[in-house]
Protein backbone atom coordinates (compact mmCIF):
# COMPACT_ATOMS: atom_id res chain seq x y z
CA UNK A 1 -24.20 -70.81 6.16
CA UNK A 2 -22.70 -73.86 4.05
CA UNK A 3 -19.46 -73.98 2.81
CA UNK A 4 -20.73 -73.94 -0.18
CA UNK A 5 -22.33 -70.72 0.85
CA UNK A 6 -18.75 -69.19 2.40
CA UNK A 7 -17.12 -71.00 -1.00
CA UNK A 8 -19.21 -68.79 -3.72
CA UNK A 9 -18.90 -65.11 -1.26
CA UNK A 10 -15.18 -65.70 -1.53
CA UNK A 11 -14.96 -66.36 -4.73
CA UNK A 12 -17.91 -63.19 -5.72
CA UNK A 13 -15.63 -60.99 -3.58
CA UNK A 14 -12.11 -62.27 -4.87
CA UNK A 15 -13.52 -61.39 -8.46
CA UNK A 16 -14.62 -58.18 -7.21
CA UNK A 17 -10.88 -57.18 -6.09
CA UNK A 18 -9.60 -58.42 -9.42
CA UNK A 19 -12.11 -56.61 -11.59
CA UNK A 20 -11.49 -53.15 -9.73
CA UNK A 21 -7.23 -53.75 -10.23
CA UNK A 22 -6.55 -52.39 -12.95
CA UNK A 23 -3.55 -49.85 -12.86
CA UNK A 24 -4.36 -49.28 -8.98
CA UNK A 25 -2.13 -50.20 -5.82
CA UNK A 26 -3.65 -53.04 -3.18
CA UNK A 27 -4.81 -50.19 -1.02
CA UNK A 28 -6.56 -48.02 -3.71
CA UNK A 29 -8.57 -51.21 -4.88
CA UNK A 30 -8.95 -52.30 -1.30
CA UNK A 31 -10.97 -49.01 -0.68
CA UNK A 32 -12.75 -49.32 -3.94
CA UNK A 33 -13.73 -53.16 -2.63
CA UNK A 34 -14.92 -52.14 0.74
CA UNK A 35 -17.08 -49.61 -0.46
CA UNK A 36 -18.75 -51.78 -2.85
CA UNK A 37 -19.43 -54.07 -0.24
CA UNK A 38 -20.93 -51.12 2.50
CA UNK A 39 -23.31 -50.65 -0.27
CA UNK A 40 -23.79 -54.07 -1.92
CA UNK A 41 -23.41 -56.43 0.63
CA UNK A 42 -26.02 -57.39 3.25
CA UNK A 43 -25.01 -57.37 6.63
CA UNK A 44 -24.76 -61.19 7.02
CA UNK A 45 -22.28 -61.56 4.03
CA UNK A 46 -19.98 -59.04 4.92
CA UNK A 47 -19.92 -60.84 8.69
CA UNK A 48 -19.65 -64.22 7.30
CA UNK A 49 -16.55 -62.37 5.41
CA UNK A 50 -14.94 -61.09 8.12
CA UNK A 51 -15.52 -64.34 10.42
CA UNK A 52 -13.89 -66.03 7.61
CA UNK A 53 -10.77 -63.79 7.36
CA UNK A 54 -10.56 -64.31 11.37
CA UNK A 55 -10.28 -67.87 10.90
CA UNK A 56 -7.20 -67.19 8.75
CA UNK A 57 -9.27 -67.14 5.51
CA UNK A 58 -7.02 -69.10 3.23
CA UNK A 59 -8.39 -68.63 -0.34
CA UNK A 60 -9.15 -64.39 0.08
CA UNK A 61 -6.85 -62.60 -2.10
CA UNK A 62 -4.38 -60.40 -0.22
CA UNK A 63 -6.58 -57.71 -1.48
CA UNK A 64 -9.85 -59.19 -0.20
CA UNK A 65 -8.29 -59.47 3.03
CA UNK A 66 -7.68 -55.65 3.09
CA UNK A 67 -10.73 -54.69 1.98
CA UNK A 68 -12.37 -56.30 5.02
CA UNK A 69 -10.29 -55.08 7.59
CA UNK A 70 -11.52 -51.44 6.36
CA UNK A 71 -15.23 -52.67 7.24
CA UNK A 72 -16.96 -50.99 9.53
């Protein structure tokens, strides 16, 4: 995948976190995040996530990063 590729799934799921917010805590929308992305997601974009985060994964949101460390 490009970085191009890894550029636009960061930024899809960093608007995802800040979308679902609203009036919530960083672990309530964390849940809320990695359940959209169990049923969303393919496979390969939730990996390409979470290889990401591994490699420190600079631009997630601190709320990105905790939804992928719920994935399964």
């Amino acid at each position: 995948m490009s970085s191009t590729q890894i550029q636009n799934l960061v930024s899809m799921l960093n608007q995802i976190a800040n979308n679902n917010s609203y009036k919530k805590t960083e672990e309530e929308t964390a849940k809320i995040v990695a359940n959209h992305l169990q049923k969303f997601w393919a496979l390969s974009m939730r990996n390409k996530m979470t290889q990401y985060l591994a490699e420190d994964g600079p631009e997630l949101t601190n709320v990105s990063k905790l939804a992928l460390a719920q994935l399964k």
